[in-house]
PDB file of N, CA and C in Angstrom:
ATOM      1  N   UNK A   1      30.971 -10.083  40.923  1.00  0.00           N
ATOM      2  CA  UNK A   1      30.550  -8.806  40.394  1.00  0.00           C
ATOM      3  C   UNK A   1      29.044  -8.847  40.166  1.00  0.00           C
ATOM      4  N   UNK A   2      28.691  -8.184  40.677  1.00  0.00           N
ATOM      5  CA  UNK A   2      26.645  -7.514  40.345  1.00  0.00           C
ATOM      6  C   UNK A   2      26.317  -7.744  39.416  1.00  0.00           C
ATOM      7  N   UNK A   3      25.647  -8.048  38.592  1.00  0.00           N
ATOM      8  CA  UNK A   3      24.568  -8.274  37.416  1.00  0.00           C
ATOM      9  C   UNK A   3      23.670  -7.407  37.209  1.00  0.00           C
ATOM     10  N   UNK A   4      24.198  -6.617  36.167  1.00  0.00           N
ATOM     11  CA  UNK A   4      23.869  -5.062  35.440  1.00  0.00           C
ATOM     12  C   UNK A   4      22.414  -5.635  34.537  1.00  0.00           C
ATOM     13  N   UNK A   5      21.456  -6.431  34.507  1.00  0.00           N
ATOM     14  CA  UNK A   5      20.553  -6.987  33.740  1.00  0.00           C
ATOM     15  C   UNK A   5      19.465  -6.520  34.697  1.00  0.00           C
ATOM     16  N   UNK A   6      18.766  -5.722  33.919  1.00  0.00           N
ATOM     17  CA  UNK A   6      16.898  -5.290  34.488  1.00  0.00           C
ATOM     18  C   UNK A   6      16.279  -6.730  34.094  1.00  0.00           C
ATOM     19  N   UNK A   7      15.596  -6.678  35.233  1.00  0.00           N
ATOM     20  CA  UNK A   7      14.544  -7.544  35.326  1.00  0.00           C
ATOM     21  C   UNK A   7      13.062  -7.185  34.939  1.00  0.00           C
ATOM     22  N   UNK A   8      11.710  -7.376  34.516  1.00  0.00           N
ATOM     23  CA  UNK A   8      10.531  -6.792  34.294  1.00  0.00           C
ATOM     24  C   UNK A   8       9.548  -7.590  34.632  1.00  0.00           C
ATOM     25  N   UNK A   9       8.644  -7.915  35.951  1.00  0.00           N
ATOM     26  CA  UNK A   9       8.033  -8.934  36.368  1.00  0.00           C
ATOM     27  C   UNK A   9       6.934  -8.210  37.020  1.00  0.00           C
ATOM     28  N   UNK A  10       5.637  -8.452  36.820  1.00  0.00           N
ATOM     29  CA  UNK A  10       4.184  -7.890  37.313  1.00  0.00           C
ATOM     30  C   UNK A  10       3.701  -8.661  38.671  1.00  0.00           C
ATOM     31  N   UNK A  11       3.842  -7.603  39.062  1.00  0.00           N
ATOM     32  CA  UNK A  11       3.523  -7.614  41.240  1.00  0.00           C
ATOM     33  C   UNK A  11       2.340  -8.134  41.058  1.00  0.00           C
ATOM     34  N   UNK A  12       1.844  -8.599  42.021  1.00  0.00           N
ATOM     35  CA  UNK A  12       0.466  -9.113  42.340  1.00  0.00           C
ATOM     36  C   UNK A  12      -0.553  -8.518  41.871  1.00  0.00           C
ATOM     37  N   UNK A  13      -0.789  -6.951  41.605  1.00  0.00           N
ATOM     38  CA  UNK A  13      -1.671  -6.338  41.876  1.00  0.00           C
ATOM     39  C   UNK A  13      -1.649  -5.940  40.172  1.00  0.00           C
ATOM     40  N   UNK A  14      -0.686  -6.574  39.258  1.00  0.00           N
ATOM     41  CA  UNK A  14      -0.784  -6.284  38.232  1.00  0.00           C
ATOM     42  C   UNK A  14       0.207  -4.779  37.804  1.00  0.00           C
ATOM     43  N   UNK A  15       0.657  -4.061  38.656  1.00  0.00           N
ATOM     44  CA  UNK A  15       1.657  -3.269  38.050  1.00  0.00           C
ATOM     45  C   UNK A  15       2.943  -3.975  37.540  1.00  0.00           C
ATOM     46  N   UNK A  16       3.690  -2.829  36.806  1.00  0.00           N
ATOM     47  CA  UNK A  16       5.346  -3.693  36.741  1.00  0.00           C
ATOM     48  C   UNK A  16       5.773  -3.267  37.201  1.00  0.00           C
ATOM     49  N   UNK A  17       6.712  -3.981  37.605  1.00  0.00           N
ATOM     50  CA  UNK A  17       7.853  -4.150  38.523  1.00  0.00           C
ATOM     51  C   UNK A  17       9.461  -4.074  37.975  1.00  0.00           C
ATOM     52  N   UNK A  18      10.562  -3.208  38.163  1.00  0.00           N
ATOM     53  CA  UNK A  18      11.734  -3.733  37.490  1.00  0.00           C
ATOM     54  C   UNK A  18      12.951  -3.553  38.189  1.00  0.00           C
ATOM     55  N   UNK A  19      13.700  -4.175  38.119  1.00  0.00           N
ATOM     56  CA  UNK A  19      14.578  -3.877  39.591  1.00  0.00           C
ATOM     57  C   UNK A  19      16.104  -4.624  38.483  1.00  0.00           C
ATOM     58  N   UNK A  20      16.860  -3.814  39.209  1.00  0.00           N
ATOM     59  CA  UNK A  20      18.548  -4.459  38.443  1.00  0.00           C
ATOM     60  C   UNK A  20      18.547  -5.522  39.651  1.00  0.00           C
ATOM     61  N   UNK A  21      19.611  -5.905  39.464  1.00  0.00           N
ATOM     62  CA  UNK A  21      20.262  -6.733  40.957  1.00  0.00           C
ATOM     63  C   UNK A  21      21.020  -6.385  42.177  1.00  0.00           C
ATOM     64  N   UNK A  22      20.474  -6.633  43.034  1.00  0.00           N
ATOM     65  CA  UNK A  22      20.506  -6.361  44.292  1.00  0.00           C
ATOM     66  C   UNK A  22      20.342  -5.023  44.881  1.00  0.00           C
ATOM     67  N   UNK A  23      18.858  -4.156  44.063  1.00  0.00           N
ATOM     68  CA  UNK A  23      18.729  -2.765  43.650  1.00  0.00           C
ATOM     69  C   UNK A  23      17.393  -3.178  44.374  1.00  0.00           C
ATOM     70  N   UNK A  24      16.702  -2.129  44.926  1.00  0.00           N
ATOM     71  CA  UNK A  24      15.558  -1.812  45.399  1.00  0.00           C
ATOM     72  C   UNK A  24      14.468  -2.103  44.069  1.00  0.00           C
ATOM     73  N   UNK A  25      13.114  -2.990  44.195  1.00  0.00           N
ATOM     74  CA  UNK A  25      12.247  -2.883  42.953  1.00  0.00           C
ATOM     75  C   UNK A  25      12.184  -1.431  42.354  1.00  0.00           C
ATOM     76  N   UNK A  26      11.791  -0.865  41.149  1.00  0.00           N
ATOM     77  CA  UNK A  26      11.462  -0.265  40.733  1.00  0.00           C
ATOM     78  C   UNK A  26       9.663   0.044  39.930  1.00  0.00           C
ATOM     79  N   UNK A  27       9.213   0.631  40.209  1.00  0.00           N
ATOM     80  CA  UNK A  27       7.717   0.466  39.897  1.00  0.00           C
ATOM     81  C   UNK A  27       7.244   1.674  38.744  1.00  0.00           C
ATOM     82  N   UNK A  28       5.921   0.972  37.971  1.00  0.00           N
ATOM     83  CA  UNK A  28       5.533   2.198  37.374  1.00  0.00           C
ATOM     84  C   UNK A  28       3.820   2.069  37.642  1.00  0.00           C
ATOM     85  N   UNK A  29       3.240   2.782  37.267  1.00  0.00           N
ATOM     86  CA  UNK A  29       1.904   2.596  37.801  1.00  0.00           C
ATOM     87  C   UNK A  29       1.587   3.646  36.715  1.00  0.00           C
ATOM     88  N   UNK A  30       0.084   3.632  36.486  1.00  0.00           N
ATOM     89  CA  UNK A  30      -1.124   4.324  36.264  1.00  0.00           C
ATOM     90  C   UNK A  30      -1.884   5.516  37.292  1.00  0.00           C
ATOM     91  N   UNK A  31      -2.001   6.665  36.823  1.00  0.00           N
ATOM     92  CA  UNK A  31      -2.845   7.674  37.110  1.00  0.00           C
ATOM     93  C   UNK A  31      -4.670   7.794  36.600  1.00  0.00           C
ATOM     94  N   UNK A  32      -5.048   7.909  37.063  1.00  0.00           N
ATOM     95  CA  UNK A  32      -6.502   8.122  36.350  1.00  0.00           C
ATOM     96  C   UNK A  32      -6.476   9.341  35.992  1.00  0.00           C
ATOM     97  N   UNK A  33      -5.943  10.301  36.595  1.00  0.00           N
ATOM     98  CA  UNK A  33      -5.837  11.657  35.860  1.00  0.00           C
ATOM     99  C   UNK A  33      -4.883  12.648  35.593  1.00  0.00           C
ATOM    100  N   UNK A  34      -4.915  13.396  34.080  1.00  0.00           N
ATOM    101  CA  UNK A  34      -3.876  13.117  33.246  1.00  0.00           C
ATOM    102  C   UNK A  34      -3.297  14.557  33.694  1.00  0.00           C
ATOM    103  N   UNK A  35      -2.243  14.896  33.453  1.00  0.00           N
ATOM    104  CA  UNK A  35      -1.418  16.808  33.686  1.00  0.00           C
ATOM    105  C   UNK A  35      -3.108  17.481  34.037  1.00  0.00           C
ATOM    106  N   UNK A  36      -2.860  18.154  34.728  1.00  0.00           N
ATOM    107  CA  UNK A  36      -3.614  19.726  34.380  1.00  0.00           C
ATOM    108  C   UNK A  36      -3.637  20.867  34.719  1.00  0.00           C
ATOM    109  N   UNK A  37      -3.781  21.429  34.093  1.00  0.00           N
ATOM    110  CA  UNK A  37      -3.209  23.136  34.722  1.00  0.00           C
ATOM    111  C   UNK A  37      -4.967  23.753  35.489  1.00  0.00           C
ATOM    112  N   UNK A  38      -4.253  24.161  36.391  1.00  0.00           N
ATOM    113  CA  UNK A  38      -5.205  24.873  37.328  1.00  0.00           C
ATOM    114  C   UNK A  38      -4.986  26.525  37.419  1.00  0.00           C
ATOM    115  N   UNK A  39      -5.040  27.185  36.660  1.00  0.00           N
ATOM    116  CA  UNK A  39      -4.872  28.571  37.383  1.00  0.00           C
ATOM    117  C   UNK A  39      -3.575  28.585  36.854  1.00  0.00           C
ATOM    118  N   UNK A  40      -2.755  29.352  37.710  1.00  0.00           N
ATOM    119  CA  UNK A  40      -1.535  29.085  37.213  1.00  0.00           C
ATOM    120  C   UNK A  40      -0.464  28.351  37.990  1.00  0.00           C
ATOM    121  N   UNK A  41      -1.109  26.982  38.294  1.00  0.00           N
ATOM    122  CA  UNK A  41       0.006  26.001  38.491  1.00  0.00           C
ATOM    123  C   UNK A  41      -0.749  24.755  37.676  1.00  0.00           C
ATOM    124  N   UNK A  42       0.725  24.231  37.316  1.00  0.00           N
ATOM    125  CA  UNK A  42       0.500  22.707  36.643  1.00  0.00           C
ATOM    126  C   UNK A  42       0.520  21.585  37.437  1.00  0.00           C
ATOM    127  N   UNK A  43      -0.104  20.694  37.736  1.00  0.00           N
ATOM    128  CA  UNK A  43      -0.658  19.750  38.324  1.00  0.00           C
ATOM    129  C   UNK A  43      -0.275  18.331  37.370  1.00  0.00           C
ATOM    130  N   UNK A  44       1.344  17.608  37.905  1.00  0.00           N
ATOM    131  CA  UNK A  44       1.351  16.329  36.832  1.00  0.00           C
ATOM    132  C   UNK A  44       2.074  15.132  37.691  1.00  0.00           C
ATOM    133  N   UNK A  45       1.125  14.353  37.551  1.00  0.00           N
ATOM    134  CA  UNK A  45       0.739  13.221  37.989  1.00  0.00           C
ATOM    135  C   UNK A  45       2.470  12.211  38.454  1.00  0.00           C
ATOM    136  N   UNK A  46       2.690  11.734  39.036  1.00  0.00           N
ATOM    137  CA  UNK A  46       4.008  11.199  39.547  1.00  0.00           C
ATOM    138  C   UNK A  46       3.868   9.649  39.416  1.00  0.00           C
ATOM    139  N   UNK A  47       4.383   9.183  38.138  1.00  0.00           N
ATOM    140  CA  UNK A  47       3.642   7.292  37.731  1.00  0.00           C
ATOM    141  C   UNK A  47       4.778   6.435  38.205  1.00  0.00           C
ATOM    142  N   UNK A  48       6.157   6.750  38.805  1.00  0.00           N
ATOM    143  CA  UNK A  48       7.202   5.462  38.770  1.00  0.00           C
ATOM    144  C   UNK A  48       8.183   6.171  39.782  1.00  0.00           C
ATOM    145  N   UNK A  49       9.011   4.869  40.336  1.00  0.00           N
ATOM    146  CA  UNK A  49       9.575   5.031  41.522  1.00  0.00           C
ATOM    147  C   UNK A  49      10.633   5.994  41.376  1.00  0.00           C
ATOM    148  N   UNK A  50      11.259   6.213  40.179  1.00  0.00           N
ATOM    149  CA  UNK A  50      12.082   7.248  39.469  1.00  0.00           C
ATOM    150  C   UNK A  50      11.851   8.693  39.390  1.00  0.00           C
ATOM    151  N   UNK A  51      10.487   9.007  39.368  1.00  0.00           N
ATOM    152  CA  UNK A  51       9.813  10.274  39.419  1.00  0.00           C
ATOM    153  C   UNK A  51       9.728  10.814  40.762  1.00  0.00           C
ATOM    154  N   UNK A  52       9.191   9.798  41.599  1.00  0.00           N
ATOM    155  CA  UNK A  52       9.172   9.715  43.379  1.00  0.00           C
ATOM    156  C   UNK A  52      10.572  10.293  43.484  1.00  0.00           C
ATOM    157  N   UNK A  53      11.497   9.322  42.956  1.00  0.00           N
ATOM    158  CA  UNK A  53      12.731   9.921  43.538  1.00  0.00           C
ATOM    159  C   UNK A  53      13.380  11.188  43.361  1.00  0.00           C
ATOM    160  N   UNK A  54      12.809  11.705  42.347  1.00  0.00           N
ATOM    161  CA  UNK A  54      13.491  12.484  41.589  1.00  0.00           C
ATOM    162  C   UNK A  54      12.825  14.174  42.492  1.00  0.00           C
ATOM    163  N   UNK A  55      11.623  13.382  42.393  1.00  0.00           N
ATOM    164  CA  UNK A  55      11.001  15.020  43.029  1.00  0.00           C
ATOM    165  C   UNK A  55      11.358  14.823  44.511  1.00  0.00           C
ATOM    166  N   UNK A  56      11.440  13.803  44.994  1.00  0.00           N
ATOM    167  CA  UNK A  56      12.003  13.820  46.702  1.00  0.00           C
ATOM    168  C   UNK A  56      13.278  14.442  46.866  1.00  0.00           C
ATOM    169  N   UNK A  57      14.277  14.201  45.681  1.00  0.00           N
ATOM    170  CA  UNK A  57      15.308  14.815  46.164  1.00  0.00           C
ATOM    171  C   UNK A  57      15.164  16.785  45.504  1.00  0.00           C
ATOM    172  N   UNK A  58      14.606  17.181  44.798  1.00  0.00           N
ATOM    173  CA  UNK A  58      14.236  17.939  44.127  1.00  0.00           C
ATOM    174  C   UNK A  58      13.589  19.156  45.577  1.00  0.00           C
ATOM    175  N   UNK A  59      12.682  18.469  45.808  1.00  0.00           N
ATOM    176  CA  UNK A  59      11.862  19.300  47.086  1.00  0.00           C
ATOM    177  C   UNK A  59      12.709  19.104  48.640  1.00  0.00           C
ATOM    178  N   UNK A  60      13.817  17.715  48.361  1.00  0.00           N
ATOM    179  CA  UNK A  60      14.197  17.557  49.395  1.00  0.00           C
ATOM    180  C   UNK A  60      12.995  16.755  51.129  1.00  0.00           C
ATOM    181  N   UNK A  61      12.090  15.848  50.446  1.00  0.00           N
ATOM    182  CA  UNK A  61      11.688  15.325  51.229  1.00  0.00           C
ATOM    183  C   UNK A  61      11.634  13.602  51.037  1.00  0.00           C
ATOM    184  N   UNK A  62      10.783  13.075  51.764  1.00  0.00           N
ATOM    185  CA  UNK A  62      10.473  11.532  51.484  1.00  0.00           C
ATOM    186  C   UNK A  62       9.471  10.968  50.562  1.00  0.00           C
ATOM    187  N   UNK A  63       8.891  11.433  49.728  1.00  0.00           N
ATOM    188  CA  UNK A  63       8.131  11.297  48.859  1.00  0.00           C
ATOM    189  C   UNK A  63       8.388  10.040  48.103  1.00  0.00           C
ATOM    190  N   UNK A  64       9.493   9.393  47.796  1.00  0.00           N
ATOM    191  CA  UNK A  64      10.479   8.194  47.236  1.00  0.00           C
ATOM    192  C   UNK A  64       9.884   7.177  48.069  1.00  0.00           C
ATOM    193  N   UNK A  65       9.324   7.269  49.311  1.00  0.00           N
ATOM    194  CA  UNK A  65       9.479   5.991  49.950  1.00  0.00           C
ATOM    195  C   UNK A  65       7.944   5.600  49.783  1.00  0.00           C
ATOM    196  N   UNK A  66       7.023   6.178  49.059  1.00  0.00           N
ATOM    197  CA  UNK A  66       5.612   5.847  48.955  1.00  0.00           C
ATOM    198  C   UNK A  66       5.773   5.361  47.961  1.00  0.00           C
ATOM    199  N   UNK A  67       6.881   4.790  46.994  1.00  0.00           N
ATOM    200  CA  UNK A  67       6.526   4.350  45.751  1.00  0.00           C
ATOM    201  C   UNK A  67       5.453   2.484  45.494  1.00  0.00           C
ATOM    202  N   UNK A  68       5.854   2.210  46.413  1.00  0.00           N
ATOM    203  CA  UNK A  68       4.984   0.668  46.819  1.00  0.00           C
ATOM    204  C   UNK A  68       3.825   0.725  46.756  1.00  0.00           C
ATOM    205  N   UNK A  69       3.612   1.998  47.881  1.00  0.00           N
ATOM    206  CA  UNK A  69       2.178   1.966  48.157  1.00  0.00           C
ATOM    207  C   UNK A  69       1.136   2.963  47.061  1.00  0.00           C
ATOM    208  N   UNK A  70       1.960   3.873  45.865  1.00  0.00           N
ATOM    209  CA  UNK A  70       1.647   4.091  44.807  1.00  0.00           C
ATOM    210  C   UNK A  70       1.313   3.033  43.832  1.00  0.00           C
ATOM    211  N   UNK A  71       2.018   2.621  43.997  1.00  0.00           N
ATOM    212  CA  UNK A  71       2.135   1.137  42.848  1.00  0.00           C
ATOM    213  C   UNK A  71       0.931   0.183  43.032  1.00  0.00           C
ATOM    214  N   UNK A  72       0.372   0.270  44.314  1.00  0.00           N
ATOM    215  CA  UNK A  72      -0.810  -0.520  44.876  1.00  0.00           C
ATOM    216  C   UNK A  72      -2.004   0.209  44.793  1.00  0.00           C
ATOM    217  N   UNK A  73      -2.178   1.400  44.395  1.00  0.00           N
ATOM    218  CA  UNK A  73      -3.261   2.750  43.852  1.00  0.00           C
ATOM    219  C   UNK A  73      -3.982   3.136  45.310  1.00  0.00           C
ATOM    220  N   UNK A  74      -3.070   2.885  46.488  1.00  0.00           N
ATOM    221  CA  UNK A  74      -3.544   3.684  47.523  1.00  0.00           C
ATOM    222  C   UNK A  74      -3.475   5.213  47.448  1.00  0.00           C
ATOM    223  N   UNK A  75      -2.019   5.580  47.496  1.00  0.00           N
ATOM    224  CA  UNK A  75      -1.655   6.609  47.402  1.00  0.00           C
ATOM    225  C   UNK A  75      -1.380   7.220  45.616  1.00  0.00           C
ATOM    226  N   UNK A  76      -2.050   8.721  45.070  1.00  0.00           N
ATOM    227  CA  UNK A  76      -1.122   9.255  44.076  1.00  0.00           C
ATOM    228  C   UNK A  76      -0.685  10.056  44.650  1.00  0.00           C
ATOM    229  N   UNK A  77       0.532  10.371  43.799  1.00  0.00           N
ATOM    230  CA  UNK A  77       1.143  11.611  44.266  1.00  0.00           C
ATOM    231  C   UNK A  77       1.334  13.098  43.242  1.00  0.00           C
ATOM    232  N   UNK A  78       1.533  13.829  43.379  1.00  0.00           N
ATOM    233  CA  UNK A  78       1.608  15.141  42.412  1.00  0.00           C
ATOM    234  C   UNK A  78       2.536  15.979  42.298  1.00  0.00           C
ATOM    235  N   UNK A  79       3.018  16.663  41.316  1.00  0.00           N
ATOM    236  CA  UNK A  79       4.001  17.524  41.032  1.00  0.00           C
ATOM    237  C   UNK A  79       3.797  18.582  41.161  1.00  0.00           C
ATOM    238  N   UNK A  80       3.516  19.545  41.781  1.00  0.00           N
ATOM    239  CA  UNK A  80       2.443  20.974  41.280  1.00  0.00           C
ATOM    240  C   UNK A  80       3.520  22.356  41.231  1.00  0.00           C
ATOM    241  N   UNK A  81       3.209  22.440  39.828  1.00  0.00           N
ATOM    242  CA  UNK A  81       4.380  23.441  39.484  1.00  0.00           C
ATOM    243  C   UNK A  81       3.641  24.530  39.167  1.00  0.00           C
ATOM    244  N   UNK A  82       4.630  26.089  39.111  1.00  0.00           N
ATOM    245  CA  UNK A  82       4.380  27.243  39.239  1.00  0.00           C
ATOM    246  C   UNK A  82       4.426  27.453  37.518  1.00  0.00           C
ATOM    247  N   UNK A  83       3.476  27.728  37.003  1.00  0.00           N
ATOM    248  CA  UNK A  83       3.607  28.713  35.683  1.00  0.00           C
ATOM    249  C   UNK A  83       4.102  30.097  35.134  1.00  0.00           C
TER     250      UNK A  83
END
């Protein structure tokens, strides 16, 4: 039987890392810049592989699978919602 225990271990690059067992890592990362509303849409920042996922299935695209290369501060990604 699987082993239901999170793990919490910092990737190379200094993010964390957390992954159950035999579960895809899970990541959280840092934004340099914080919500902001523009006009009238809100603009908020997407920090962990959970959020990725959440708005990928949400919008219905692949957005989930950049979470690595988020985690490595190549890519941010954004939420941009309607007010």
């Amino acid at each position: 039987m699987p082993d239901d225990k999170t793990t919490s271990t910092m990737s190379p690059s200094g993010r964390e890392k957390t992954s159950k067992a035999s579960k895809k890592p899970r990541y959280r990362w840092i934004c340099a810049l914080p919500a902001q509303q523009i006009g009238n849409f809100l603009f908020l920042p997407l920090t962990s592989t959970k959020e990725l996922a959440s708005e990928g299935r949400s919008m219905r695209n692949c957005v989930a699978q950049y979470d690595e290369i988020c985690a490595i501060g190549v890519y941010q990604v954004f939420s941009v919602r309607d007010l």
